[in-house]
C-alpha atoms as a PDB file:
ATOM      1  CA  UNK A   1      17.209  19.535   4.734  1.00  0.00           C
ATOM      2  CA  UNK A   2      16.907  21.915   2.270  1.00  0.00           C
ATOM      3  CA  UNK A   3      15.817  19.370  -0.901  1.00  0.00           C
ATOM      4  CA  UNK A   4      12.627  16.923  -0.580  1.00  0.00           C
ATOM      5  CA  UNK A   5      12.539  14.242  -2.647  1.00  0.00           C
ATOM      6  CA  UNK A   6      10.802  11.535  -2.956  1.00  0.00           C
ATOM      7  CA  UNK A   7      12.294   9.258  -0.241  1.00  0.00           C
ATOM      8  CA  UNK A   8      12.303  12.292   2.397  1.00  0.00           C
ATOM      9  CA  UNK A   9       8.013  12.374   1.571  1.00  0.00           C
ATOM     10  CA  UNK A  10       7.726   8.655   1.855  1.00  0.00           C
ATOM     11  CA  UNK A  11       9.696   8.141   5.299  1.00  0.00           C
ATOM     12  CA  UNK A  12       7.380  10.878   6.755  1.00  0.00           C
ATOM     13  CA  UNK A  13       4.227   9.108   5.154  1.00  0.00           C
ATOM     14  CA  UNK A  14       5.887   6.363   7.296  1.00  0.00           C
ATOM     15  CA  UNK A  15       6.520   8.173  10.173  1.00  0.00           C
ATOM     16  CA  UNK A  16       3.390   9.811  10.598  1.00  0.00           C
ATOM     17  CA  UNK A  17       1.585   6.372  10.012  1.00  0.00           C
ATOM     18  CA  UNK A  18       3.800   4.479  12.874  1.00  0.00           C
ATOM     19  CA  UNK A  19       2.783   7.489  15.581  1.00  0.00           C
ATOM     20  CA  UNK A  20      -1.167   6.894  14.560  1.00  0.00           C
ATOM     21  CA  UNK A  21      -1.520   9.584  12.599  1.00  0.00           C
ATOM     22  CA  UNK A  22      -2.621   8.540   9.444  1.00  0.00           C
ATOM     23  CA  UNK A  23      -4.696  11.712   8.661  1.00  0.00           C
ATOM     24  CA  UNK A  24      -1.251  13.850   8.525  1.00  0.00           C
ATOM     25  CA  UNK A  25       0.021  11.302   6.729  1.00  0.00           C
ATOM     26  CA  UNK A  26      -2.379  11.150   3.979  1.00  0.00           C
ATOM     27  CA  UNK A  27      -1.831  15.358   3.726  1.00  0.00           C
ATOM     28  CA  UNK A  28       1.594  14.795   3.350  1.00  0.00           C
ATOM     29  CA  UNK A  29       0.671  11.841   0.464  1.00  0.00           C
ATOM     30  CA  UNK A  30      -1.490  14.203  -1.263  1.00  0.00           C
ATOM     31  CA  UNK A  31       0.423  17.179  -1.488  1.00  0.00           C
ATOM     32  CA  UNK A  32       3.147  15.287  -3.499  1.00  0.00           C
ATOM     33  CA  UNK A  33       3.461  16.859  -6.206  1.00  0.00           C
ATOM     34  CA  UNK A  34       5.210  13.440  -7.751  1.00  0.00           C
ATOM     35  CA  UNK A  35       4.400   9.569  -6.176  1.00  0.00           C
ATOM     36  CA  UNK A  36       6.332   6.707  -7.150  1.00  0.00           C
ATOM     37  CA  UNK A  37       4.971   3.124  -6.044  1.00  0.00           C
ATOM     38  CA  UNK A  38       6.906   3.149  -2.757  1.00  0.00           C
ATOM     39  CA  UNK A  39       4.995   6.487  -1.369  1.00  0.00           C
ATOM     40  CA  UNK A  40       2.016   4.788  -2.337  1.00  0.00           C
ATOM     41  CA  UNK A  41       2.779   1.326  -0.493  1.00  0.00           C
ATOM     42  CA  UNK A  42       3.898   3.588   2.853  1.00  0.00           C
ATOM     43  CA  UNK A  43       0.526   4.960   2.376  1.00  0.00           C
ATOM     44  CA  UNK A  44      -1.172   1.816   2.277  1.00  0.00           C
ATOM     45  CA  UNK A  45       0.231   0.267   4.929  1.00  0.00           C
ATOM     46  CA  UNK A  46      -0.297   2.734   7.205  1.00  0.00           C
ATOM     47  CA  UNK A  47      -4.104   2.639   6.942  1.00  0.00           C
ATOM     48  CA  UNK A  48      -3.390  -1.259   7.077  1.00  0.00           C
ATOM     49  CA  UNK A  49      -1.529  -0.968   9.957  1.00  0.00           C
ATOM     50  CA  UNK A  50      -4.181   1.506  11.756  1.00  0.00           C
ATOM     51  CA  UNK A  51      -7.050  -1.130  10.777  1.00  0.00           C
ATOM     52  CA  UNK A  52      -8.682   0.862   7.870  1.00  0.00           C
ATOM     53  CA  UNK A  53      -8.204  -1.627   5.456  1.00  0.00           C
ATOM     54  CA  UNK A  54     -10.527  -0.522   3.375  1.00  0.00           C
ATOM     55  CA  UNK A  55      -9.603   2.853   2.598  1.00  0.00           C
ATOM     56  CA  UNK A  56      -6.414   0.656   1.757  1.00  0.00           C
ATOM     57  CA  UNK A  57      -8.263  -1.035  -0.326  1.00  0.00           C
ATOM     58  CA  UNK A  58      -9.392   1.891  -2.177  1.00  0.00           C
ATOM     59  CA  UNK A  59      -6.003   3.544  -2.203  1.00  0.00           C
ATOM     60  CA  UNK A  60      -4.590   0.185  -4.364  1.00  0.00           C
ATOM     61  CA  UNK A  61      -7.601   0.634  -6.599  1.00  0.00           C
ATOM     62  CA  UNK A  62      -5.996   3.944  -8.118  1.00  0.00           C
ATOM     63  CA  UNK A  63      -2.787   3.091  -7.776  1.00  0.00           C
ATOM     64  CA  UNK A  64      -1.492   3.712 -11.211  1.00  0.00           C
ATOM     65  CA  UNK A  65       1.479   1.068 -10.978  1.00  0.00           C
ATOM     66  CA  UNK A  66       1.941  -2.044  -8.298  1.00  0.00           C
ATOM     67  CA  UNK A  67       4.693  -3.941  -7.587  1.00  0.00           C
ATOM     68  CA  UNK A  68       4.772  -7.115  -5.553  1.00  0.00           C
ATOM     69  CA  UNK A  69       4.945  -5.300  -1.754  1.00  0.00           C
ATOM     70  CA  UNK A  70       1.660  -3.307  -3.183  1.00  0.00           C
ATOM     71  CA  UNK A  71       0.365  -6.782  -3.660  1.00  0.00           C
ATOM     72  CA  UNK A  72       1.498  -8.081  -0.383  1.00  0.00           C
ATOM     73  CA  UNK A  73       0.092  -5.359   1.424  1.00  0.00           C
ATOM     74  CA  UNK A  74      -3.014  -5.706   0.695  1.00  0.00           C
ATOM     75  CA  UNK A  75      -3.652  -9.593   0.741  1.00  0.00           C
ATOM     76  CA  UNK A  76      -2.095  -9.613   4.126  1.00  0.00           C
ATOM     77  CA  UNK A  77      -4.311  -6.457   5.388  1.00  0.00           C
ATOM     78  CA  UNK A  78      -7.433  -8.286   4.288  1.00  0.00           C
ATOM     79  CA  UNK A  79      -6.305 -11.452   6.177  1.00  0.00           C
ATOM     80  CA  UNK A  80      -5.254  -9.377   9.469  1.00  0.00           C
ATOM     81  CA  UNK A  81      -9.243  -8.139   8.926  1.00  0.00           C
ATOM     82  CA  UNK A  82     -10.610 -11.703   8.385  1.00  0.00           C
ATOM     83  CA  UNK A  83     -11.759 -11.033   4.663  1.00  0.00           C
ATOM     84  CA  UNK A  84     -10.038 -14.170   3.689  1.00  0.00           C
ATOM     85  CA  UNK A  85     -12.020 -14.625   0.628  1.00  0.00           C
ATOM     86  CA  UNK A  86     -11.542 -11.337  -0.355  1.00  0.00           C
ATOM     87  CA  UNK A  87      -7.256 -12.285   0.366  1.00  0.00           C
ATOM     88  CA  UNK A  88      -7.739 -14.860  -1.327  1.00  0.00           C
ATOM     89  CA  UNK A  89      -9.163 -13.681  -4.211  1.00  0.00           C
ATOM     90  CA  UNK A  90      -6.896 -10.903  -4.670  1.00  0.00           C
ATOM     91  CA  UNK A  91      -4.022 -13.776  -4.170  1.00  0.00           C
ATOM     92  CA  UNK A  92      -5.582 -15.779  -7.881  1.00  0.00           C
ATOM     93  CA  UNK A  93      -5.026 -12.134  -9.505  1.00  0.00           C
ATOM     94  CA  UNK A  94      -1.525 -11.704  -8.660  1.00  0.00           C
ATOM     95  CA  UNK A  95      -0.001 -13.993 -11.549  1.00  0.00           C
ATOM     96  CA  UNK A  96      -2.289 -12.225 -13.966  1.00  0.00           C
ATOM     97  CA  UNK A  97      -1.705  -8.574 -12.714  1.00  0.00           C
ATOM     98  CA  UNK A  98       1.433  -8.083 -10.714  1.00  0.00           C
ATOM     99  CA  UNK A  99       4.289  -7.000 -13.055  1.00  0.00           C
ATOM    100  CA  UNK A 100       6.807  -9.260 -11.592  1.00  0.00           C
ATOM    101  CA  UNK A 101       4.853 -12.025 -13.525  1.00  0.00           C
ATOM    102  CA  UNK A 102       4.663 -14.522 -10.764  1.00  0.00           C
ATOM    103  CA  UNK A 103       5.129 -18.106 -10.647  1.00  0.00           C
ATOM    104  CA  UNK A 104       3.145 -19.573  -7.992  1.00  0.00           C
ATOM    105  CA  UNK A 105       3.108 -22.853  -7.285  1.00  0.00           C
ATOM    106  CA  UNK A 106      -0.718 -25.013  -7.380  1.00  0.00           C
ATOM    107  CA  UNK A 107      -0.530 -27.695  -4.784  1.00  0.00           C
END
């Protein structure tokens, strides 16, 4: 491969993340020169899926855009850690704050 772009970075942020080795993985984040919101979601999920949720956490903090997976993400990692009112709270903020503008449904 003589080109890196964008997708090449975020299937190794993946990669590395799968195999347990989110540390490489983060090295490889933060030497991107450019990240668009799916290097950023491979990055959180792999500290979700490694059970450091809130470095996760953090990591959506800064995140400059979100889209609904970034959302996803992270409710779901602070359910798999049984911070459900933390999930749940991030849940009520979705309508207001996730670009999609979702409609959820009140039952």
């Amino acid at each position: 491969m003589t080109i890196r772009d964008l997708a090449s970075w975020t299937i190794m942020i993946s990669g590395f993340s799968s195999a347990g080795l989110v540390v490489e993985a983060r090295e490889l984040f933060d030497g991107m020169l450019v990240r668009d919101v799916q290097a950023w979601n491979a990055m959180i999920l792999g500290y979700i899926e490694n059970r450091y949720v809130a470095i996760a956490e953090g990591l959506f903090q800064k995140m400059p855009e979100r889209d609904l997976e970034s959302w996803t993400l992270m409710v779901n990692g602070l359910v798999k850690v049984q911070r459900i009112n933390d999930a749940l709270e991030l849940f009520m903020e979705m309508p207001e704050k996730c670009p999609e503008n979702l409609e959820l449904d009140y039952f």
